[in-house]
Protein backbone atom coordinates (compact mmCIF):
# COMPACT_ATOMS: atom_id res chain seq x y z
CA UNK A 1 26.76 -17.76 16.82
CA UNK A 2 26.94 -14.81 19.16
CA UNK A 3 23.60 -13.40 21.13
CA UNK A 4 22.99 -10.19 18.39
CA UNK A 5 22.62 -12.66 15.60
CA UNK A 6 21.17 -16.19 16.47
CA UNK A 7 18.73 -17.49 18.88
CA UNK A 8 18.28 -21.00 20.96
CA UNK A 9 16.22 -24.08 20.48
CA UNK A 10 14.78 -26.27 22.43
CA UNK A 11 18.23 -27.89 22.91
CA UNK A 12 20.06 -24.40 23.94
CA UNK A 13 21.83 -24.99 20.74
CA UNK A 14 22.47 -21.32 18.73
CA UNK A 15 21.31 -20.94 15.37
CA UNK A 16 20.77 -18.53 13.01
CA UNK A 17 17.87 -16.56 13.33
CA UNK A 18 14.49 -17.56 10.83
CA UNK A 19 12.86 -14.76 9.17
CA UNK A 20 9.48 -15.67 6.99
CA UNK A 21 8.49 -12.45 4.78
CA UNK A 22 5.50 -13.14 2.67
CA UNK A 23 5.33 -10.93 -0.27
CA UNK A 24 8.23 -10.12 -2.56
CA UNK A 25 6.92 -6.80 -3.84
CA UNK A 26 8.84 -3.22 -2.82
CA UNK A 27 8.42 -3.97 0.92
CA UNK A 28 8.95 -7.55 0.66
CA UNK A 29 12.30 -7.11 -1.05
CA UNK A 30 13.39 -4.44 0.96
CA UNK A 31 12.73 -5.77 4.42
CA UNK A 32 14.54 -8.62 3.24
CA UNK A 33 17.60 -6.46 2.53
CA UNK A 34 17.73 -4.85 6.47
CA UNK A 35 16.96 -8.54 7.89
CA UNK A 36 20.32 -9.62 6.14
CA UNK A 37 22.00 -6.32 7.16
CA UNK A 38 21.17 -5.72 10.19
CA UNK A 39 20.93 -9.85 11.69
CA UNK A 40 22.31 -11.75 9.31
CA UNK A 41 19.20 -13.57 9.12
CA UNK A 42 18.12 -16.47 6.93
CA UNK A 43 15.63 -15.10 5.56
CA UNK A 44 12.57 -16.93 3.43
CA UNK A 45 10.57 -14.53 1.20
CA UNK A 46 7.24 -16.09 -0.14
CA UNK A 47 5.35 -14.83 -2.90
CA UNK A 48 1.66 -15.95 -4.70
CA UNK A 49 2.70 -14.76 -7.96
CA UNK A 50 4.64 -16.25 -10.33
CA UNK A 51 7.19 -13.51 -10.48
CA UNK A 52 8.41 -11.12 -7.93
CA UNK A 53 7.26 -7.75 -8.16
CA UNK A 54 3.90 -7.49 -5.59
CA UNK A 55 1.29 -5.10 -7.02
CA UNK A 56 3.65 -3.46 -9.56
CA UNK A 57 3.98 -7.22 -11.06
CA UNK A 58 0.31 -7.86 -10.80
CA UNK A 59 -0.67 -4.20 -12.42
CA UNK A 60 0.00 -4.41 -16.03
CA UNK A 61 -2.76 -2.32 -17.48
CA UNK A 62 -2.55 0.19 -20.06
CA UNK A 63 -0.24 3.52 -18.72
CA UNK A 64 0.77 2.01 -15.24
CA UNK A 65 2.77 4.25 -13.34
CA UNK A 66 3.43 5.51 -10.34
CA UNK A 67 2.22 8.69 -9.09
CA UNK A 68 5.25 9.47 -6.43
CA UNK A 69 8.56 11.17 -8.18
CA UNK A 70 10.69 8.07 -9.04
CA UNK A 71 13.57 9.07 -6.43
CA UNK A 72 11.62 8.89 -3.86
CA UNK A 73 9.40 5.76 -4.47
CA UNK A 74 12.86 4.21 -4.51
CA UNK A 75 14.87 3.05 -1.69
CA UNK A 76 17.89 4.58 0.37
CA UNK A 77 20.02 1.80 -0.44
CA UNK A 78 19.96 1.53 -3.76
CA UNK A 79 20.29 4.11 -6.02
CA UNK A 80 18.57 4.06 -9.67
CA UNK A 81 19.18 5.90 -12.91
CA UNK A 82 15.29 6.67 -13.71
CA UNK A 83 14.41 7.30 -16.95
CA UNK A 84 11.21 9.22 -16.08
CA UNK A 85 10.02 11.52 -13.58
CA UNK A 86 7.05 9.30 -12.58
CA UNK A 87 8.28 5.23 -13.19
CA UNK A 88 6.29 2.91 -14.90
CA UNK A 89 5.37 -0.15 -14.30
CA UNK A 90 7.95 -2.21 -16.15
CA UNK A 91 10.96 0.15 -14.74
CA UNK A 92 9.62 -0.85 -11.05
CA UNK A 93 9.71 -4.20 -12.12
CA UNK A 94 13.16 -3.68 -13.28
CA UNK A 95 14.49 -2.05 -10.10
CA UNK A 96 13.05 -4.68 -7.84
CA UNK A 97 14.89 -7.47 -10.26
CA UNK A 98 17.82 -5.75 -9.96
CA UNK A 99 17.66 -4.82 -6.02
CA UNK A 100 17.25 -8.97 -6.23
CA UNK A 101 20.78 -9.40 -7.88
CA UNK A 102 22.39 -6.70 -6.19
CA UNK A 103 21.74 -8.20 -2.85
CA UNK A 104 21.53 -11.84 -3.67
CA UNK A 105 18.20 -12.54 -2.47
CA UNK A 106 17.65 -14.93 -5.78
CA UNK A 107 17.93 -18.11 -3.45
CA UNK A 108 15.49 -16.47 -0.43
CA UNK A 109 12.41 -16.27 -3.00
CA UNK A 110 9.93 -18.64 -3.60
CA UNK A 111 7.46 -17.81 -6.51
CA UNK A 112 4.26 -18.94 -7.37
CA UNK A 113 3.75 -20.27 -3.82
CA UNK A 114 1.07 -18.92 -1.54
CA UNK A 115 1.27 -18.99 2.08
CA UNK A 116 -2.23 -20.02 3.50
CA UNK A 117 -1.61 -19.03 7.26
CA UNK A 118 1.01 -18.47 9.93
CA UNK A 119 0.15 -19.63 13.61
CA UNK A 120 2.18 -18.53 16.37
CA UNK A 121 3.05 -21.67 18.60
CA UNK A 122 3.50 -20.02 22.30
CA UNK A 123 4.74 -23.73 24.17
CA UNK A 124 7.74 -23.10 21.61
CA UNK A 125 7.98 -19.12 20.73
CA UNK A 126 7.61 -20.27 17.12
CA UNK A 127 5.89 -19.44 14.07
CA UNK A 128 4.38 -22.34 11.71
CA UNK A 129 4.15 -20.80 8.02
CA UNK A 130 1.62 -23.02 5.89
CA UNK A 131 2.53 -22.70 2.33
CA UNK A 132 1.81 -24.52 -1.06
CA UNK A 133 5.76 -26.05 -0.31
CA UNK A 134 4.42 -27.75 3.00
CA UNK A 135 5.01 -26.83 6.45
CA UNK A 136 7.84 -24.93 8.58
CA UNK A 137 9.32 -22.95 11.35
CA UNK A 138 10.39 -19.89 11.71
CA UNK A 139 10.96 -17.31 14.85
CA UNK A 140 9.99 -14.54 13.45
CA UNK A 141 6.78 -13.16 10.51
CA UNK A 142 6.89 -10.50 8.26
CA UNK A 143 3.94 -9.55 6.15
CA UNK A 144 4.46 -7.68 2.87
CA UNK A 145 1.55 -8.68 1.46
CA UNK A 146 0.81 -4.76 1.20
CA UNK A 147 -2.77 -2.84 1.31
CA UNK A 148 -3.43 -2.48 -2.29
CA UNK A 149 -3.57 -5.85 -3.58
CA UNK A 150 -6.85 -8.06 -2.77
CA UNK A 151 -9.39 -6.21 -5.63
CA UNK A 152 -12.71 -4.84 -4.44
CA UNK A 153 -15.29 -5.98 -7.41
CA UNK A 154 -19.05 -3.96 -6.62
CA UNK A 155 -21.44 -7.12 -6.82
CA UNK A 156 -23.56 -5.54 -9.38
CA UNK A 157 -26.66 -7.87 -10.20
CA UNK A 158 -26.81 -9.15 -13.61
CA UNK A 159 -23.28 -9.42 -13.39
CA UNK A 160 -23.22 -13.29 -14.24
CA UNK A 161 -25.51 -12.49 -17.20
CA UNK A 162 -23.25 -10.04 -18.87
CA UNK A 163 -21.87 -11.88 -22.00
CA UNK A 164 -18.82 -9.91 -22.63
CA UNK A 165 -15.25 -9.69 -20.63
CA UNK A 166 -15.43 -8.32 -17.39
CA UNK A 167 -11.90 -8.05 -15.25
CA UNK A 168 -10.74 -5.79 -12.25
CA UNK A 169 -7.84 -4.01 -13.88
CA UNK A 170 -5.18 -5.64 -11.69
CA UNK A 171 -5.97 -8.92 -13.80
CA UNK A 172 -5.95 -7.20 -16.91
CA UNK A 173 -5.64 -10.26 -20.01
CA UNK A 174 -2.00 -10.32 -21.68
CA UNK A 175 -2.48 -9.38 -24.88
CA UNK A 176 -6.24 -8.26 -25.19
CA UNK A 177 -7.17 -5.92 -27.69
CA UNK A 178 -9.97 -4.02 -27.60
CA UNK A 179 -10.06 -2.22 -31.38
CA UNK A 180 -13.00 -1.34 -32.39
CA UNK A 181 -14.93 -2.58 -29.10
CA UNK A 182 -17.66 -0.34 -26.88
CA UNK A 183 -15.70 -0.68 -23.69
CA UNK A 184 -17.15 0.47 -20.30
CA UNK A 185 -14.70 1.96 -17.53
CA UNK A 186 -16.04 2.05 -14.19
CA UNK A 187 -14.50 4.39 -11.67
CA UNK A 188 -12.35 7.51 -12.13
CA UNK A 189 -9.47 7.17 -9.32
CA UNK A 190 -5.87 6.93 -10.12
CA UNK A 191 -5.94 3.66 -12.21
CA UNK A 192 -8.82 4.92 -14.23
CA UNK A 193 -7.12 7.84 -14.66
CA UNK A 194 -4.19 6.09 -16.25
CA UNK A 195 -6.01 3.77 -18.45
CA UNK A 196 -8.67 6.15 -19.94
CA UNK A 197 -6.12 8.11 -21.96
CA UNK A 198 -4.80 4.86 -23.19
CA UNK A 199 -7.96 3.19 -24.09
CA UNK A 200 -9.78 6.19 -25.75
CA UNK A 201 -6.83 6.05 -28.38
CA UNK A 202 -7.86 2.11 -29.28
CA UNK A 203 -11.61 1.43 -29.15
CA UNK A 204 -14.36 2.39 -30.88
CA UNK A 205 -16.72 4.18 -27.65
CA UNK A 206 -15.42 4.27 -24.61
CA UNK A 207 -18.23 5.31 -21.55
CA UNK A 208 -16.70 5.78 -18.09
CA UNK A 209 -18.79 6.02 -14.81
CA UNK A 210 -18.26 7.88 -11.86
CA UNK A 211 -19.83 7.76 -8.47
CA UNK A 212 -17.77 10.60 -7.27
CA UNK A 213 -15.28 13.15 -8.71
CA UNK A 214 -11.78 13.17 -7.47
CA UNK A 215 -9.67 16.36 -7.53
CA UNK A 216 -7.33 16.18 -10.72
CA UNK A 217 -3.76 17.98 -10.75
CA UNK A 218 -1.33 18.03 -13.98
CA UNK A 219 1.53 15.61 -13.81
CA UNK A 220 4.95 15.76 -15.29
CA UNK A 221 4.74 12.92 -17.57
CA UNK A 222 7.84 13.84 -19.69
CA UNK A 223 11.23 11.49 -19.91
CA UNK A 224 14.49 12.77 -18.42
CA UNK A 225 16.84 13.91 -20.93
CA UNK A 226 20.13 12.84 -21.13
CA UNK A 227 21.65 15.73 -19.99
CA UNK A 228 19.40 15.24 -16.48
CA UNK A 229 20.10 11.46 -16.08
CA UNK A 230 23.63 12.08 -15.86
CA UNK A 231 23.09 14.70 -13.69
CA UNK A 232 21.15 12.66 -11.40
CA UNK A 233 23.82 9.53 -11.39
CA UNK A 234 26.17 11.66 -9.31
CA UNK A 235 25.29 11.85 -5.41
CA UNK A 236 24.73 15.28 -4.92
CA UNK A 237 22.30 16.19 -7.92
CA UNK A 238 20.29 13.09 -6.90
CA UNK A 239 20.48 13.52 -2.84
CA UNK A 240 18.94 17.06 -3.59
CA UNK A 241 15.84 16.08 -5.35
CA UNK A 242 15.18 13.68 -3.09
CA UNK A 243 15.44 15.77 -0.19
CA UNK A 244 13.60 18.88 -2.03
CA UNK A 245 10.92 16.09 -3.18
CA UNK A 246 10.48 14.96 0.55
CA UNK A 247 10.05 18.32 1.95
CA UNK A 248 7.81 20.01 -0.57
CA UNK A 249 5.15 17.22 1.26
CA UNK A 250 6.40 17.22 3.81
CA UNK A 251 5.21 20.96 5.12
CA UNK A 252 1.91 20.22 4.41
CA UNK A 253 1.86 16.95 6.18
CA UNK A 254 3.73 17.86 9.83
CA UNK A 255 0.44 18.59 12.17
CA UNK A 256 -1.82 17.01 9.71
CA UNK A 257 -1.89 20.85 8.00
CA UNK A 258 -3.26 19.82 4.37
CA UNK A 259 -6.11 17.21 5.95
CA UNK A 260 -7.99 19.73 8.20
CA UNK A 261 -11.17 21.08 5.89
CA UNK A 262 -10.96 24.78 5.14
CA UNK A 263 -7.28 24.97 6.11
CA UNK A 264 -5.23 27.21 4.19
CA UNK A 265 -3.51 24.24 2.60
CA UNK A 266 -6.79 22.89 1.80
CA UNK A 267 -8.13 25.76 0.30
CA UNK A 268 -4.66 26.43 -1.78
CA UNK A 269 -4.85 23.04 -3.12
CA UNK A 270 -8.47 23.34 -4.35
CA UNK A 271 -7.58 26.06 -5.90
CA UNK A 272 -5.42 24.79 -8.19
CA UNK A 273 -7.10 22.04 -9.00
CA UNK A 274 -10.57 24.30 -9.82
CA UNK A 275 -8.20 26.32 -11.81
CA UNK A 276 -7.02 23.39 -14.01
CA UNK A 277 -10.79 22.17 -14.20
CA UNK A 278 -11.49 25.55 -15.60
CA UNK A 279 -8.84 25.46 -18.23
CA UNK A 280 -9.99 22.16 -19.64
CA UNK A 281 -13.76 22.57 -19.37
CA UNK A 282 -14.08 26.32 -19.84
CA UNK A 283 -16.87 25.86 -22.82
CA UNK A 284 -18.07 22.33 -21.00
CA UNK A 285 -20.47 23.75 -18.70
CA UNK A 286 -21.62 19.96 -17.70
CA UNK A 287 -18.97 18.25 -17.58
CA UNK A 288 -16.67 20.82 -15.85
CA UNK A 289 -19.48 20.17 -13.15
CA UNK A 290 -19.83 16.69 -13.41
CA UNK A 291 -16.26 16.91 -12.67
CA UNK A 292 -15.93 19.16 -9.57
CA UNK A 293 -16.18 17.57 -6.47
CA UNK A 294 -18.10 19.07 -3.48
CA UNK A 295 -14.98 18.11 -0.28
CA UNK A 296 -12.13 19.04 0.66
CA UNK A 297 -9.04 18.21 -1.41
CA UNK A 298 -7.95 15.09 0.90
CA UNK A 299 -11.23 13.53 0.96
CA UNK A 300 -10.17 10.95 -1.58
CA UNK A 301 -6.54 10.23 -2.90
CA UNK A 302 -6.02 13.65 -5.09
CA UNK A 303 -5.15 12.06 -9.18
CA UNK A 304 -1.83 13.58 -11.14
CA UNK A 305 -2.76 13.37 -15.03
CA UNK A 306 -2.39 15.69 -17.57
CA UNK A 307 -4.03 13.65 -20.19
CA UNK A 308 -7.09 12.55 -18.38
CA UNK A 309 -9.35 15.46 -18.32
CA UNK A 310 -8.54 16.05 -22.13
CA UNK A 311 -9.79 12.74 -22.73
CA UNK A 312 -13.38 12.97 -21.53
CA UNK A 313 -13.54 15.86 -24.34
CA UNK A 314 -13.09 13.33 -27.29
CA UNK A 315 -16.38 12.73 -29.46
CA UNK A 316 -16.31 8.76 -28.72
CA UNK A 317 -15.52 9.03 -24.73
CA UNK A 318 -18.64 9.50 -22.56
CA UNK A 319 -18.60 10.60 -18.93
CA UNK A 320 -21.59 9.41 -16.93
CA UNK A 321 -21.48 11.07 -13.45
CA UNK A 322 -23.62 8.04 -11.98
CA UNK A 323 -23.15 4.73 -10.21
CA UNK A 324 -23.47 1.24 -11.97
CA UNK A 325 -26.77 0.15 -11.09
CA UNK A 326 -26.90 -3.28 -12.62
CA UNK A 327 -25.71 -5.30 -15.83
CA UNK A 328 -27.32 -6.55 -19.07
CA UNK A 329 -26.40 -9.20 -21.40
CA UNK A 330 -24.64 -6.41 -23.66
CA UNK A 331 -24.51 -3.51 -21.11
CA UNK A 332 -24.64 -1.24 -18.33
CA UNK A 333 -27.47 0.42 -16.62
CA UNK A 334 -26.61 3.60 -14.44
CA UNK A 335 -28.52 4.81 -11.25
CA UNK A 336 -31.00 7.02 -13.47
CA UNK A 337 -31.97 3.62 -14.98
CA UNK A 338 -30.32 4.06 -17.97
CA UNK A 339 -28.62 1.77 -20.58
CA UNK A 340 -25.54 2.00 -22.32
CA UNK A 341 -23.92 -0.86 -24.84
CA UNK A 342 -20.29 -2.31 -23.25
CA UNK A 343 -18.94 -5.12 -24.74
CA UNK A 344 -16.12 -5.21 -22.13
CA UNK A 345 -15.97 -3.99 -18.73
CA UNK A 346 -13.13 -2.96 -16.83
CA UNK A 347 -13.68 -2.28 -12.97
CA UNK A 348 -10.95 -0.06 -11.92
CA UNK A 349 -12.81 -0.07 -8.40
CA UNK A 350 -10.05 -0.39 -6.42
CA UNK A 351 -8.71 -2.88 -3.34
CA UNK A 352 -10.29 -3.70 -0.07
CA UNK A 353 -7.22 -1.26 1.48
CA UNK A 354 -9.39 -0.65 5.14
CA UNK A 355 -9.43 -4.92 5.15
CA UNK A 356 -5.71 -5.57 5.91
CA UNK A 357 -4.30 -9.00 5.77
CA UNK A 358 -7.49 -9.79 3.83
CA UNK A 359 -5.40 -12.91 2.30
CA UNK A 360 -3.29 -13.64 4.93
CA UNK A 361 -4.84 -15.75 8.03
CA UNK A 362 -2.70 -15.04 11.07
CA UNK A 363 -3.57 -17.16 14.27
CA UNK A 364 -1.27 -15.26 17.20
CA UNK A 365 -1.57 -16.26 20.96
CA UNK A 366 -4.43 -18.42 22.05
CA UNK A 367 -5.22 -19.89 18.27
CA UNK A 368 -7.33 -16.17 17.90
CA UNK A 369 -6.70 -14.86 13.99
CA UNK A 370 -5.78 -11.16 13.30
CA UNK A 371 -9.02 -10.57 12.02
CA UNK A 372 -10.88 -11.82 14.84
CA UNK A 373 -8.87 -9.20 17.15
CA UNK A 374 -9.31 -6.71 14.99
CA UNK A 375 -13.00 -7.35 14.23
CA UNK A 376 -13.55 -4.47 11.72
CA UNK A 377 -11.38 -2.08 13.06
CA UNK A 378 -7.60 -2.89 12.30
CA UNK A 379 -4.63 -1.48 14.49
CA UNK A 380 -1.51 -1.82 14.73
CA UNK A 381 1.57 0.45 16.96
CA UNK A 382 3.67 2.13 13.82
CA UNK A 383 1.48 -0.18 11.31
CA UNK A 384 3.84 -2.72 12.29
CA UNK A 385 2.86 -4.78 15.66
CA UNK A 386 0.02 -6.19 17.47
CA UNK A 387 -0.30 -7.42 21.13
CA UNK A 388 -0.92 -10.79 21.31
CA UNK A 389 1.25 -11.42 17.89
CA UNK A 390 4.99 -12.04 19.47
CA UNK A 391 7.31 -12.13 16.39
CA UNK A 392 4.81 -10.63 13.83
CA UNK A 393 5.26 -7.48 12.46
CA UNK A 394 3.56 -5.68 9.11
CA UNK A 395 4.69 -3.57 6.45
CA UNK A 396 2.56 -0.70 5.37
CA UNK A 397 0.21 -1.90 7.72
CA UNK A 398 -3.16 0.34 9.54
CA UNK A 399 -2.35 4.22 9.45
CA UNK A 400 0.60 3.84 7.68
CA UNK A 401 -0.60 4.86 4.10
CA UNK A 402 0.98 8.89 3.06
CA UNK A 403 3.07 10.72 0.61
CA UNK A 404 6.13 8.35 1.54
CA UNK A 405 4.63 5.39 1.77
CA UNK A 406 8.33 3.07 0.49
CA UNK A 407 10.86 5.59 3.16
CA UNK A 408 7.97 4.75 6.01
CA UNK A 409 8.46 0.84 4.97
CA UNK A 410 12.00 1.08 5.38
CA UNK A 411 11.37 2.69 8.92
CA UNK A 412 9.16 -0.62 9.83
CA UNK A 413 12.22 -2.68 8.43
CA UNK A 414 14.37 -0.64 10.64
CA UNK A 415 12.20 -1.26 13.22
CA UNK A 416 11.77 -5.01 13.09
CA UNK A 417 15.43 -5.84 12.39
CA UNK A 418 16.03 -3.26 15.71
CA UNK A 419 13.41 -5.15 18.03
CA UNK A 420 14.49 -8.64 16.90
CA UNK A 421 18.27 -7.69 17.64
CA UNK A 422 16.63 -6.37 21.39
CA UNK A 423 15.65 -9.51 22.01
CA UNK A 424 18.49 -11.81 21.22
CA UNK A 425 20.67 -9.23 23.10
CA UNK A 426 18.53 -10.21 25.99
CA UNK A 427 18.18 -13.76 25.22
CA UNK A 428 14.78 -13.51 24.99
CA UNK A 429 12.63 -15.59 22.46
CA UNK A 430 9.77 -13.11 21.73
CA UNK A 431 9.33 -9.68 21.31
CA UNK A 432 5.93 -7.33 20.98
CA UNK A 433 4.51 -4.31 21.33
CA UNK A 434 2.56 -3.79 25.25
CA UNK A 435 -0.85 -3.18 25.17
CA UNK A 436 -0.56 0.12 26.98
CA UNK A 437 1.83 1.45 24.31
CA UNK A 438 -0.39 0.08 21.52
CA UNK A 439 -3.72 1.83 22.99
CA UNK A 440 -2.15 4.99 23.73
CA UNK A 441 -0.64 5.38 20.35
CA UNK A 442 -4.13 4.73 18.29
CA UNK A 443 -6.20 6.86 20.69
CA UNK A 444 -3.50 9.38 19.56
CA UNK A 445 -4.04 7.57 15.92
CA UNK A 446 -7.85 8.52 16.58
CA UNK A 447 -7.44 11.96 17.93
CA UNK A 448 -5.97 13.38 15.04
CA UNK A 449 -8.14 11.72 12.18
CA UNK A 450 -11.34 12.84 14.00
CA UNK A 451 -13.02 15.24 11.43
CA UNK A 452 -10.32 15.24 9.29
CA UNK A 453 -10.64 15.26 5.05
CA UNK A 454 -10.39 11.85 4.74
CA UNK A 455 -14.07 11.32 6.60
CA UNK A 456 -15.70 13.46 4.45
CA UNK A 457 -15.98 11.47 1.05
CA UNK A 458 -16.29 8.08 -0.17
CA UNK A 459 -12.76 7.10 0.06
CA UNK A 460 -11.00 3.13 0.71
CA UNK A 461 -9.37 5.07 3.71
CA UNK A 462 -12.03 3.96 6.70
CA UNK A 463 -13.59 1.45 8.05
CA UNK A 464 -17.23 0.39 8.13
CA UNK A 465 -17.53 2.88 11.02
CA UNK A 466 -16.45 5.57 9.61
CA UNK A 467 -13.02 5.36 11.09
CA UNK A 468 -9.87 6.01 9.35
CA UNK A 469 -7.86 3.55 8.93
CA UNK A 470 -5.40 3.32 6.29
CA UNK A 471 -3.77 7.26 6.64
CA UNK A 472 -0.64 8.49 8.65
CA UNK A 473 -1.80 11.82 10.58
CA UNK A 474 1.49 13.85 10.04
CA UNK A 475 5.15 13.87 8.06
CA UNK A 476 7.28 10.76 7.82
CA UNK A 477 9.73 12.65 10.02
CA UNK A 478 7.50 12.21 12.98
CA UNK A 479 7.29 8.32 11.80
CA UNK A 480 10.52 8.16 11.51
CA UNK A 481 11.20 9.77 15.20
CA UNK A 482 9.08 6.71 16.51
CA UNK A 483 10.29 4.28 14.85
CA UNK A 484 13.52 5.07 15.61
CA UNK A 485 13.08 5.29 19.61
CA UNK A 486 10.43 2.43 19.93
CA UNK A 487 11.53 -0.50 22.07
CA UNK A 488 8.73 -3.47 22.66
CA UNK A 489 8.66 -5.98 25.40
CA UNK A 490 10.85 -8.69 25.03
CA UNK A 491 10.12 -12.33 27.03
CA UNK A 492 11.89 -15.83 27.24
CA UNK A 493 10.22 -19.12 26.10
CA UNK A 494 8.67 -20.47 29.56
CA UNK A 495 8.01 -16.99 31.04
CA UNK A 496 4.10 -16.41 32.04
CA UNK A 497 2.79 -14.64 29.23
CA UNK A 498 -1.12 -14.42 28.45
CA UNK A 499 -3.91 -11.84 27.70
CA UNK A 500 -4.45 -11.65 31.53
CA UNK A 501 -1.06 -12.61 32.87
CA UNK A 502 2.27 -10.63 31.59
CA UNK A 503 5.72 -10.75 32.83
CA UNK A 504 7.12 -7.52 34.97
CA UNK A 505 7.56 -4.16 32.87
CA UNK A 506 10.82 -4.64 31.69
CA UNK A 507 13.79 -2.28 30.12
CA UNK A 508 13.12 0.79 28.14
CA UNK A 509 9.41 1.82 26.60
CA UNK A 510 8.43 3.89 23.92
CA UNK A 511 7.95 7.25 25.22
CA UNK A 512 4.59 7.31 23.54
């Protein structure tokens, strides 16, 4: 095995480099595909569930779907004949099955087995993964385990008491049917925004509660025709609309344009959103306020339905513009103290996004976990690396979260698969980011999120100081500029290597 594609063991011996990807959702898969490519890795990808698929497995809820166009929450590699503008959950299941097949990645997965920690050994330059199949080594960690998938449920009190079925919606119960039931939604993001329109067509009331209003835009929701799926199976067609797709966002993303309050951009985009409030809620004087919110249009993650606002007009579906104060045996009380009847409550309140790695325990240099380093305020160079981590690098990891979020988790791919091939060309046994590089880039992280939309609503984007966390300042093409031209430190099993003590500045840096 030559230097680009294996590395040494104890013995000197050349091997085939071991690549440990936990997750087997979009990222998961796809990393999986440029480890193979690009180092001929052996490559073991672990997943919880009992099915691959990561958060689009998990979400099965009434009208799941995603809310980027379908060709471009899709991959590079491997083209797709979409059926919709705007996939569902099942056809995201499907691609990711077939992506499997296509790249015979069958035999790398491992369902319905949990990893419960990876420690980095530094007296061997190894990882130990700690799964529910036992214990092993590998040189190199890849988490995929994504920033939407550990549910945030409120701890309302009484909730213990309350005698009906409460669920987050990611654990929604196969086959539950709700006609003729008083359900209860509680939140009015994206998800609730998909399942509200469903719902109100089954039970018999349906009340949803909302802390705070989120800026609403209509969505294409309609299927391709024939005549534009075959159209979009040859090259061309289907390069174009990706590319148009990727720069409509794209020129309100590059200098952070569309996130600074009061900006043109900003003010456009309320605009049109007031304007479609108006047109629903014209003669609804109190609910076209309940419904407009007081920030700027990035404050929260804007919603695409055309079929939600028309909803909250129906006789049976209530919209109370107040937080869940507490439970009853057979209800919900609201912040004005009062009660409403539920027999089952969804909580479509979201994911502990600003928490990352919430479920994974990673114990880097020293024995010291991720979270420990991070404390509350996780960082990462290009969402992907952290000093004192050798080997370990993230997918959609801290301020990596935008309107591309699958093309910038291809770029971390990339970028792994390129700093893993750095160090086997230079023998080396570990590779991470330098501390100098990592502090420069999230002071520049910092510098452009100060003041921007995102701190000026209840949002999952920050952290319990108020800073952002979770959002990408600019365009993908800037992402993809750095992650292109990045090159971390490299070192050699044996080589002084500590918080205090590092090894001479060596080869090229990241002109960041």
């Amino acid at each position: 095995m030559n230097g680009t594609t294996g590395t040494a063991d104890a013995t000197g011996t050349r091997r085939r480099l071991r690549v440990a990807i936990i997750g087997a959702g979009l990222g998961g898969i796809g990393a999986a595909v440029y480890m193979k490519k690009h180092l001929k890795a052996e490559v073991v990808i672990f997943e919880a569930a009992d099915h691959i698929g990561g958060t689009w497995y998990r979400n099965r809820f009434p009208g799941a779907e995603v809310d980027t166009p379908s060709h471009m929450y899709s991959y590079s590699f491997h083209r797709w004949d979409w059926t919709r503008p705007y996939a569902t959950q099942a056809e995201l299941v499907e691609y990711m099955e077939a992506t499997v097949t296509r790249y015979g990645l069958e035999r790398s997965i491992r369902t319905s087995t949990r990893v419960h920690e990876a420690r980095w050994i530094e007296g061997e330059h190894q990882w130990v993964v700690t799964s529910d199949a036992g214990v092993e080594s590998f040189d190199a960690v890849m988490s995929a385990v994504g920033m939407l998938s550990d549910p945030r449920i409120p701890d309302w009190p009484g909730k213990d008491e309350f005698e009906g079925d409460l669920f987050h919606s990611i654990e929604w119960p196969e086959g539950l049917d709700l006609s003729g039931k008083r359900v209860a939604v509680v939140g009015t993001g994206s998800t609730a925004s998909q399942i509200v329109p469903k719902l109100a067509n089954e039970v018999a009331e349906l009340t949803l509660y909302q802390r705070q209003p989120g800026w609403v835009i209509p969505k294409a929701e309609n299927v391709y025709t024939d005549e534009r799926r075959a159209q979009l199976r040859r090259a061309l067609p289907r390069l174009k609309l990706r590319l148009s797709e990727f720069w409509r966002r794209e020129k309100g993303s590059i200098g952070g344009a569309l996130e600074k309050p009061g900006s043109k951009l900003d003010t456009r985009a309320k605009a049109k959103a007031l304007a479609y409030i108006e047109s629903v809620f014209s003669e609804h004087p109190e609910l076209r306020e309940a419904v407009t919110p007081d920030y700027p249009y990035l404050g929260k993650r804007p919603i695409q339905s055309s079929d939600f606002y028309p909803t909250l007009l129906r006789e049976h579906v209530t919209l109370v513009p107040h937080a869940v104060a507490e439970l009853k045996p057979n209800g919900v009380v609201d912040a004005l103290g009062e009660f409403r009847h539920a027999d089952v409550i969804v909580a479509a309140t979201g994911f502990k996004a600003a928490e990352y790695l919430s479920t994974l325990p990673v114990y880097g240099r020293g024995g010291r976990s991720l979270q420990e380093h991070w404390g509350q305020e996780p960082q990462a160079y290009l969402g992907s690396m952290v000093p004192d981590f050798p080997n370990f690098f993230m997918l959609y990891g801290p301020n990596t979260n935008g309107y591309a979020v699958l093309f910038a988790m291809e770029q971390q791919a990339l970028f792994a698969a390129k700093a893993l091939r750095h160090m086997l060309k230079k023998r080396a046994t570990s590779v991470e980011v330098r501390p100098e590089s990592h502090l420069r880039f999230n002071r520049w992280i910092d510098k452009r999120l100060a003041n921007s939309s995102y701190t000026l609503a209840s949002n999952y984007f920050t952290s319990p100081s108020g800073r952002v966390v979770t959002q990408w300042p600019d365009g993908v093409i800037l992402f993809w500029l750095m992650a292109r031209f990045s090159v971390p430190n490299v070192t050699r099993l044996g080589d002084v290597n500590s918080a205090s003590t590092r090894p001479p500045r060596p080869m090229t840096e990241t002109g960041m």
